[in-house]
Protein backbone atom coordinates (compact mmCIF):
# COMPACT_ATOMS: atom_id res chain seq x y z
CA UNK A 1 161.42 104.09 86.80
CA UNK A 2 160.44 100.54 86.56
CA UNK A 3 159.42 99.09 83.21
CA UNK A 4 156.92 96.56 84.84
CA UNK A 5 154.20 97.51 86.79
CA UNK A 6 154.18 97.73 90.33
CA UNK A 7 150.48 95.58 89.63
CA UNK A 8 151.96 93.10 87.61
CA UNK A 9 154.97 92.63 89.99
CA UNK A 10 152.49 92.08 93.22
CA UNK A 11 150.13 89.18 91.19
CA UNK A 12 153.71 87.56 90.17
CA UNK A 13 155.05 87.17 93.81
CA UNK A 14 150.97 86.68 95.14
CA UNK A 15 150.88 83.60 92.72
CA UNK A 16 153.93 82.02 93.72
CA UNK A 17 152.64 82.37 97.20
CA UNK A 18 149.22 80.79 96.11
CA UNK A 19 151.08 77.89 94.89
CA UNK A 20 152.91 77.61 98.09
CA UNK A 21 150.14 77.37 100.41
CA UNK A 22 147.80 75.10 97.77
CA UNK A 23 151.08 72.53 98.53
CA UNK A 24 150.95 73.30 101.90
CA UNK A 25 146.93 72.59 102.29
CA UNK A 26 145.74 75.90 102.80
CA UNK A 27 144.29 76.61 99.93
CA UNK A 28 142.35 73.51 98.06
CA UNK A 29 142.41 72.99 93.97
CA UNK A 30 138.97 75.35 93.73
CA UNK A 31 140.35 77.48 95.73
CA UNK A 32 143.52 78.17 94.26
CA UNK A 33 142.52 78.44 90.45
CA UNK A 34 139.98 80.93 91.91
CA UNK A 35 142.47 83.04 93.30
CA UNK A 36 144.84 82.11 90.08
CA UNK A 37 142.51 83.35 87.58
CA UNK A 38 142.44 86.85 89.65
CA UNK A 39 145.81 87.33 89.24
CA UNK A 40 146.64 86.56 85.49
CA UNK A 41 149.33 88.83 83.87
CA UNK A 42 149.54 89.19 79.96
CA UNK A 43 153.72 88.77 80.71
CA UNK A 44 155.49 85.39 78.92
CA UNK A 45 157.34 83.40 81.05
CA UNK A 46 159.77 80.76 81.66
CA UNK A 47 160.81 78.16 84.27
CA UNK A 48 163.93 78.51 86.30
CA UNK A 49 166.41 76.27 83.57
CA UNK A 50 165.34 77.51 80.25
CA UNK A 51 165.44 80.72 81.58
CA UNK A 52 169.43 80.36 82.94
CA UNK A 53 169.78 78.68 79.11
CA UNK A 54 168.87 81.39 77.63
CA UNK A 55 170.29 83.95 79.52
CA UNK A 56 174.14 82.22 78.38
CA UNK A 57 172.98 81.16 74.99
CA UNK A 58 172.52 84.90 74.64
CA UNK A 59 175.19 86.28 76.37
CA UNK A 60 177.61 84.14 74.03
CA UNK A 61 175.89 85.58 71.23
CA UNK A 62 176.42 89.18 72.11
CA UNK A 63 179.93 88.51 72.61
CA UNK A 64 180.41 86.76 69.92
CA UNK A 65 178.91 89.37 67.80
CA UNK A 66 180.65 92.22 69.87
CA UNK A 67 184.35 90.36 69.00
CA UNK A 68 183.21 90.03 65.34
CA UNK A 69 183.04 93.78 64.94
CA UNK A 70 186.39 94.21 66.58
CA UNK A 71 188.02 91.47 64.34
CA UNK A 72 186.32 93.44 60.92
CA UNK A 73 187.73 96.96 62.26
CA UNK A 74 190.69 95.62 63.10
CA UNK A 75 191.91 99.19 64.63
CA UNK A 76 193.94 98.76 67.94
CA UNK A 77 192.96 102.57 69.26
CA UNK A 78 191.02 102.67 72.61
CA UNK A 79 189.07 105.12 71.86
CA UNK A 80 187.84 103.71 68.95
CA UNK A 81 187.21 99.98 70.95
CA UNK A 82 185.19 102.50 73.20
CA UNK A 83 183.14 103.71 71.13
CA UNK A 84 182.46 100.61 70.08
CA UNK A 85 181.38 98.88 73.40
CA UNK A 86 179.65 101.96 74.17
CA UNK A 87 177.61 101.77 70.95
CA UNK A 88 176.72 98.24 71.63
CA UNK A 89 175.86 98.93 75.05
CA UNK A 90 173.15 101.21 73.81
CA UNK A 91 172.04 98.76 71.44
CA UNK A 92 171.77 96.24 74.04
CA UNK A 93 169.24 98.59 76.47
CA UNK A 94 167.25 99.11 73.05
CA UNK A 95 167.07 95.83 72.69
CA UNK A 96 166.32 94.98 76.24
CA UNK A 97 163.73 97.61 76.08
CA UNK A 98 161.85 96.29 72.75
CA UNK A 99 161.86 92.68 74.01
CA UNK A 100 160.05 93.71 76.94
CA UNK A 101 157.58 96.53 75.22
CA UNK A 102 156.65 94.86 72.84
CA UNK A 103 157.13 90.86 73.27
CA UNK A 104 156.07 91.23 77.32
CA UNK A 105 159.21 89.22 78.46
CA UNK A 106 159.44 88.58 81.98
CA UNK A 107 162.38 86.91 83.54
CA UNK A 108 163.01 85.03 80.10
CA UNK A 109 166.49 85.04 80.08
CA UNK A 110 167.31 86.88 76.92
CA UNK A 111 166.27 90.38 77.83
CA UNK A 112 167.84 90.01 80.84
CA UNK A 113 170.97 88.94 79.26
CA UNK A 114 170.95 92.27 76.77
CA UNK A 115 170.47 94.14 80.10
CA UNK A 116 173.63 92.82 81.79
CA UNK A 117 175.77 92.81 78.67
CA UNK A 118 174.90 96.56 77.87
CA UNK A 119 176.31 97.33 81.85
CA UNK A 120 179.29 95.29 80.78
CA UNK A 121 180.19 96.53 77.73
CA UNK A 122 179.43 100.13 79.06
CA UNK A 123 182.39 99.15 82.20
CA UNK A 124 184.61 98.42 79.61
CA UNK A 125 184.15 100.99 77.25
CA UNK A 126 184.63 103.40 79.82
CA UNK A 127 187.47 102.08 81.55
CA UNK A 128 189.51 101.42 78.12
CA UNK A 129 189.67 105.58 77.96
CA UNK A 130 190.48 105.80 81.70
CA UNK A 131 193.84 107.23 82.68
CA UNK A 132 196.49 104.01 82.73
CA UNK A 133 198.04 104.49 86.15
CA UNK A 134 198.19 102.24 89.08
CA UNK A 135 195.66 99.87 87.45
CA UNK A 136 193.43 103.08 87.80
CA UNK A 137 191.12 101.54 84.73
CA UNK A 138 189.95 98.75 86.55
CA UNK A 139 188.71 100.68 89.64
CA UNK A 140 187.25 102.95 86.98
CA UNK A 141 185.44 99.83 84.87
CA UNK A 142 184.37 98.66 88.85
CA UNK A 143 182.90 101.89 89.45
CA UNK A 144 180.78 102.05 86.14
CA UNK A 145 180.16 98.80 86.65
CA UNK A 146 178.29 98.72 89.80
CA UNK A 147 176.09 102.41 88.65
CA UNK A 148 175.20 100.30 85.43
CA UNK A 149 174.33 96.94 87.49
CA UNK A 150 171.96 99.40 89.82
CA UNK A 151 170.28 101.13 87.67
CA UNK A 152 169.29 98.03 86.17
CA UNK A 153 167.53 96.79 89.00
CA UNK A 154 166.01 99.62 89.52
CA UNK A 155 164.91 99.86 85.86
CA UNK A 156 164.40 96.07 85.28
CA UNK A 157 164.12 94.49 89.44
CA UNK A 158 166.80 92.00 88.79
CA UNK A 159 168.04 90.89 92.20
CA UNK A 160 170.91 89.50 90.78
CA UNK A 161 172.33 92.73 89.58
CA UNK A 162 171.79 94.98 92.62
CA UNK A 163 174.07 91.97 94.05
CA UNK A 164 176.58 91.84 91.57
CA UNK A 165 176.59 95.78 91.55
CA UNK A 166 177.47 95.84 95.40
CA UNK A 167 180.13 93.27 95.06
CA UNK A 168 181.72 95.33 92.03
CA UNK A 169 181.25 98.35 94.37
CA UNK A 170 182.86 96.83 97.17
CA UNK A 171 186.06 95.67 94.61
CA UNK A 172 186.53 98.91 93.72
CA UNK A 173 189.70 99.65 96.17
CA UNK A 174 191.32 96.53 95.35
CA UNK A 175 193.89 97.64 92.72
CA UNK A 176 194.45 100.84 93.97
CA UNK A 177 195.26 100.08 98.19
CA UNK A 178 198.23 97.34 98.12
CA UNK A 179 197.20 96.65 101.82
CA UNK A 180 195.16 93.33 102.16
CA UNK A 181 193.58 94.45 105.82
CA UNK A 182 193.17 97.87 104.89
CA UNK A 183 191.12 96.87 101.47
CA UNK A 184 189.00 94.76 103.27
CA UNK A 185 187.59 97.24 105.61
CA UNK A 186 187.48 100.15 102.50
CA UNK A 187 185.11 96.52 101.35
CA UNK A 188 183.47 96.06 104.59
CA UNK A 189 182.63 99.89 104.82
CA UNK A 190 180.90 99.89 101.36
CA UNK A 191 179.04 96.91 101.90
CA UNK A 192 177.82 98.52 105.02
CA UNK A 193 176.21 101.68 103.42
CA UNK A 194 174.55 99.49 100.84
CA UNK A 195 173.32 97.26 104.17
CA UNK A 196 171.86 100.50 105.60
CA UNK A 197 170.43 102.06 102.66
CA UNK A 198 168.28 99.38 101.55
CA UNK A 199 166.89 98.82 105.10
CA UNK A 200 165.49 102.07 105.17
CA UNK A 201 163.27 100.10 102.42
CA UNK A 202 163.31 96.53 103.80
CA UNK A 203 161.71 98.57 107.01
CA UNK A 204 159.32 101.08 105.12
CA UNK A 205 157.63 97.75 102.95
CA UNK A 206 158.03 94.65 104.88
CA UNK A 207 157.26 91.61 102.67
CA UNK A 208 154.99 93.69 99.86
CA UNK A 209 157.03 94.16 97.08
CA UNK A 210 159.46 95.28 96.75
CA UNK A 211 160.29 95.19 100.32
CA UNK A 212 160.65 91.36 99.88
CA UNK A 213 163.91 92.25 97.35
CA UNK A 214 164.81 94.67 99.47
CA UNK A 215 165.16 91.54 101.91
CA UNK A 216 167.83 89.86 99.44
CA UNK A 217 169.44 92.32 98.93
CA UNK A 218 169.84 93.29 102.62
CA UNK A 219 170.77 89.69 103.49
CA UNK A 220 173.70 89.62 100.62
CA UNK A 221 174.73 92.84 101.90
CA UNK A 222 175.11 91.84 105.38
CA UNK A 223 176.85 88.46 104.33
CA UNK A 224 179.31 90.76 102.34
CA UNK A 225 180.37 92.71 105.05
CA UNK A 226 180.56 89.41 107.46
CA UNK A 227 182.83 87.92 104.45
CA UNK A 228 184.72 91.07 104.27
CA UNK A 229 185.50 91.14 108.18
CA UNK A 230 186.24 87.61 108.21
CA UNK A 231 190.33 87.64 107.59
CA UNK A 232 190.77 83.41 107.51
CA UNK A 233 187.96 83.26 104.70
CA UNK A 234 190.78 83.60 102.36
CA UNK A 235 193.51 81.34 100.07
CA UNK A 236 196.18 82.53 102.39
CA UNK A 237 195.30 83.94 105.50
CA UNK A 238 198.42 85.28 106.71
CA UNK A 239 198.01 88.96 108.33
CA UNK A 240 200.09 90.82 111.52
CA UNK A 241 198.66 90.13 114.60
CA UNK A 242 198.06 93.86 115.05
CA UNK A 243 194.80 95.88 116.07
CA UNK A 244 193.19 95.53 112.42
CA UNK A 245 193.76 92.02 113.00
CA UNK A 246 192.30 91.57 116.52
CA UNK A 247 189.33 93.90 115.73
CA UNK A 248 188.00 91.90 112.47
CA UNK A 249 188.03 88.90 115.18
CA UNK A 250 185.55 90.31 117.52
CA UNK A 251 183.73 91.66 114.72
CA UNK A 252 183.31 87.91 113.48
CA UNK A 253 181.65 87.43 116.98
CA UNK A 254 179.66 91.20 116.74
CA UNK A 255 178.06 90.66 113.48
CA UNK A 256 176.17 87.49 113.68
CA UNK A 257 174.65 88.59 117.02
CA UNK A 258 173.73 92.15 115.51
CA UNK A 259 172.37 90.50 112.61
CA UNK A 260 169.91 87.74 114.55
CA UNK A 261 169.04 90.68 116.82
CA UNK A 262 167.71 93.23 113.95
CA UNK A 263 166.15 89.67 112.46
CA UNK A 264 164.20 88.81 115.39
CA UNK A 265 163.02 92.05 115.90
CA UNK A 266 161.56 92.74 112.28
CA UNK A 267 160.99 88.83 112.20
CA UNK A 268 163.09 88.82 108.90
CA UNK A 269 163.73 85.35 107.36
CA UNK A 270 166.40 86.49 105.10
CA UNK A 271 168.64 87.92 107.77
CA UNK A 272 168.40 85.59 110.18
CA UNK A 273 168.99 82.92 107.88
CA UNK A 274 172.03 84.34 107.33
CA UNK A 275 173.19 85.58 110.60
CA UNK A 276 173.16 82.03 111.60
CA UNK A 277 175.53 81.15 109.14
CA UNK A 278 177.71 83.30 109.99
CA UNK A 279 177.85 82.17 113.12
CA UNK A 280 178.50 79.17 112.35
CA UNK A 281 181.27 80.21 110.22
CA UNK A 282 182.77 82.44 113.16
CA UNK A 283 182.66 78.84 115.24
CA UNK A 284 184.59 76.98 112.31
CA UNK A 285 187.25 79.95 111.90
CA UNK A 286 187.66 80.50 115.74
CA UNK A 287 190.72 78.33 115.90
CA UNK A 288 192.21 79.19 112.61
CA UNK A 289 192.17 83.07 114.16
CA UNK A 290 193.71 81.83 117.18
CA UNK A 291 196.20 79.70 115.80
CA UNK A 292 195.48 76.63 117.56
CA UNK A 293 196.01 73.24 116.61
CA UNK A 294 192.74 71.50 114.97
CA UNK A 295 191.45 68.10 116.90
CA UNK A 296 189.75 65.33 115.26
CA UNK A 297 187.23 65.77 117.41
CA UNK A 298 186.42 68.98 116.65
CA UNK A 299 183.71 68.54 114.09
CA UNK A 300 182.56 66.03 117.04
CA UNK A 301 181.70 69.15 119.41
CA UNK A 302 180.39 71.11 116.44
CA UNK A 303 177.82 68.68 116.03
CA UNK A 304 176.90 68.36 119.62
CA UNK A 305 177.14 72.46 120.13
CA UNK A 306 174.66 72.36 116.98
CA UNK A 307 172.25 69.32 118.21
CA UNK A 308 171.81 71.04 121.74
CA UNK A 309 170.93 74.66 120.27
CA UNK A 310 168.55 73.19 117.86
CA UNK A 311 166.73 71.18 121.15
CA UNK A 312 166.50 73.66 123.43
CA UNK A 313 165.81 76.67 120.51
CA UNK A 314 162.68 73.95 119.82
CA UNK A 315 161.66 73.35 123.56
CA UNK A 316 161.68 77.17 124.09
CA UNK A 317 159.18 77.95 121.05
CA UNK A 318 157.26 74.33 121.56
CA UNK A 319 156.13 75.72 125.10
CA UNK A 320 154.96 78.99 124.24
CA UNK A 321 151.46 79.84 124.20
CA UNK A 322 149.95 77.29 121.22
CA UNK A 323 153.44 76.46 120.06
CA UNK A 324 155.02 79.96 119.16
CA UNK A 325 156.54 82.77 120.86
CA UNK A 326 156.25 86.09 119.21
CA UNK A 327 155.54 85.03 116.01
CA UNK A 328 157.95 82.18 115.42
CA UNK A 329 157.31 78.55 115.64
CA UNK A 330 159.58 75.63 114.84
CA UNK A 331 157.16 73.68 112.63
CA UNK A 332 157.96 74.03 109.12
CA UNK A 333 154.10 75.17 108.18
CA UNK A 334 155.02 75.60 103.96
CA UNK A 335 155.92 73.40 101.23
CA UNK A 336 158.83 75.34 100.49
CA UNK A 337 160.03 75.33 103.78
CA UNK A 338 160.20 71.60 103.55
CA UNK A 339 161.54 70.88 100.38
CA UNK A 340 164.36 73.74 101.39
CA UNK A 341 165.07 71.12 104.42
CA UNK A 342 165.01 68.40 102.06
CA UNK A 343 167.42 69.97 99.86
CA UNK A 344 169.66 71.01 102.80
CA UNK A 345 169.74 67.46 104.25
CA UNK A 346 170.13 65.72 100.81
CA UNK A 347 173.24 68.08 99.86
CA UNK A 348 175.04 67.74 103.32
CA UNK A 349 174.45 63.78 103.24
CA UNK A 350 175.92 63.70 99.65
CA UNK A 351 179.04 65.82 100.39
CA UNK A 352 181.42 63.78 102.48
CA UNK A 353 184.96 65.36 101.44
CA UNK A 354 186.86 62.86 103.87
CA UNK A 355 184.91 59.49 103.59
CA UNK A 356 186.08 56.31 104.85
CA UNK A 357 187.33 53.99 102.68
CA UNK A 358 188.22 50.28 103.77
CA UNK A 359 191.09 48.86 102.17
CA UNK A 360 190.72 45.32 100.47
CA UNK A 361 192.75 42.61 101.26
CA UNK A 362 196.06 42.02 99.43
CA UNK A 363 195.43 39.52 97.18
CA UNK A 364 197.68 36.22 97.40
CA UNK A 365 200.22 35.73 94.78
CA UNK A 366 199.75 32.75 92.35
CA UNK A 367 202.52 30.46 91.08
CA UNK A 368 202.48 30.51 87.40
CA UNK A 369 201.39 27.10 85.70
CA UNK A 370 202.08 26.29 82.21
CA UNK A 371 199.67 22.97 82.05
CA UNK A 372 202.32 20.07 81.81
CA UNK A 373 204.42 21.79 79.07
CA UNK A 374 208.29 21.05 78.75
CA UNK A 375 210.29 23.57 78.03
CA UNK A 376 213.87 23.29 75.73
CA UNK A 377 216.13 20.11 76.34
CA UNK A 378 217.36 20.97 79.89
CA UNK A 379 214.74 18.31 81.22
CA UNK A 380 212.42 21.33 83.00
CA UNK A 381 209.23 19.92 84.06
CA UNK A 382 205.45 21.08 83.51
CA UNK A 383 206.11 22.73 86.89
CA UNK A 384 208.65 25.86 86.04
């Protein structure tokens, strides 16, 4: 089903790994081009930036090109706008396909961005024929959404889309149930069984590919359902303190510790990264749940609660046998690892939302002087 190789894929994610550990000083400069050399694809490439560049300078194009041909038709029938996206949704794969055939485009932005805007324009094509009732189209344009978003990761391995299709999965009750609590379990529940399915593949590959997007994908999944539990991660977090209510707050508590616990076990980095933020949301939110006052102090003990874990978490892996228990270690062993910290510490030092400012001192008024002047035939000195 996938356009790429399975080969190519596995010397792609092998040479970013080389890289990694010639930063980290496993591998020297001989060493590395040696193993580079090995694992040459004939695929053209891009870095991170002019890849994202391209990817929007092409999706305006397609849209652009898309609204010309409903400005020269000029026809307000939906079936006939349908047809229309539809068309140009199949042009798009074609496109997608030829780029990639034929020019050997890897994550370069603008097949990718013919990819996405054929599942986009197929959403809308379908959901502009859908039965108007109870905003029944837009569950419908969800819906096609999400199959389209899959089966381009399964057809192309963009991460980003098997994400985007589980959020548009999970969205798909929200203009049809009116009930705020009850939508966000239909959300939690869907996020769940897209959690569950792709650990059955996280678990059967590990780290080889593509067990290591399996990982992502697992890790947005579980951060979805966490998000969609969560009832105060919202504009206005107003709901009845009835059961629904009480049970999404010891879920908040639940999930985190499920989520470190099937982390630890399969030692998955993904997962556990973000099990931990959860919990540390859960620890922000607690009051806000509760309905108790907020201190000033509060980010005080926050800090504190955080410094001690991260001690004693250290001391406990520091004093197992040669510095690790089980597998783990505290020591940040790759480059990435470090520059990730870096990144981290540089982003939380820069955002201070409520710094202190000191106010300057008033400044002292001044008498107005006008240099020994006289002024009319009153006799007013230099002085007024």
């Amino acid at each position: 089903m996938r356009i790429y190789s399975p080969l190519d894929e596995e010397k792609i994610r092998t040479q970013a790994f080389v890289r990694d550990w010639h930063r980290s000083g496993f591998l020297d400069a001989s060493q590395a081009l040696q193993i580079a050399a090995e694992l040459r694809v004939d695929l053209r490439r891009t870095n991170f930036f002019l890849r994202a560049v391209l990817f929007l300078f092409t999706s305006v194009v397609i849209g652009a090109a898309v609204a010309l041909i409903f400005i020269l038709i000029d026809v307000n029938v939906d079936v006939l706008n349908a047809t229309v996206c539809i068309v140009a949704a199949a042009a798009c794969v074609r496109t997608s396909e030829f780029l990639i055939r034929n020019l050997r485009f890897y994550r370069f932005g603008v097949e990718e961005a013919f990819a996405v805007a054929a599942a986009v324009l197929l959403s809308i094509g379908i959901a502009l024929v859908a039965p108007r009732a109870r905003d029944f189209e837009f569950s419908v344009g969800l819906a096609v959404a999400a199959v389209g978003l899959v089966a381009i990761y399964l057809r192309y391995g963009y991460v980003y889309a098997a994400v985007a299709g589980i959020v548009c999965a999970a969205a798909v009750p929200l203009p049809l149930v009116r009930s705020a609590e009850v939508t966000r379990l239909l959300a939690a529940a869907v996020c769940t069984l897209a959690f569950f399915i792709v650990r059955r593949g996280r678990q059967a590959r590990g780290d080889d590919f593509p067990g290591d997007d399996y990982g992502l994908i697992q890790a947005f999944a579980f951060a979805a359902i966490y998000v969609a539990t969560n009832l105060q991660l919202t504009p206005d977090p107003y709901y009845k303190q009835d059961l629904i209510y009480w049970s999404t707050y010891a879920m908040t508590w639940v999930l985190p510790i499920i989520g470190f616990w099937l982390a630890v076990r399969s030692k998955d980095r993904p997962l556990m990264n973000v099990s931990v933020l959860s919990a540390l949301i859960t620890l922000v939110t607690n009051k806000s749940y509760l309905h108790l006052m907020r201190q000033p102090w509060d980010p005080v003990l926050l800090g504190l609660l955080l410094i001690i874990s991260t001690i004693l978490t250290k001391r406990c892996l520091t004093n197992g046998t040669k510095g690790q228990r089980r597998g783990f270690t505290p020591e940040r062993m790759l480059a990435s690892d470090r520059q990730a910290m870096n990144f981290v510490s540089t982003a939380s030092a820069a955002f201070q939302p409520h710094s202190l400012q000191i106010p300057s001192a008033p400044a002292k008024a001044v008498e107005p002087t006008f240099g020994g002047g006289r002024s009319g035939g009153a006799g007013a000195s230099g002085s007024f």
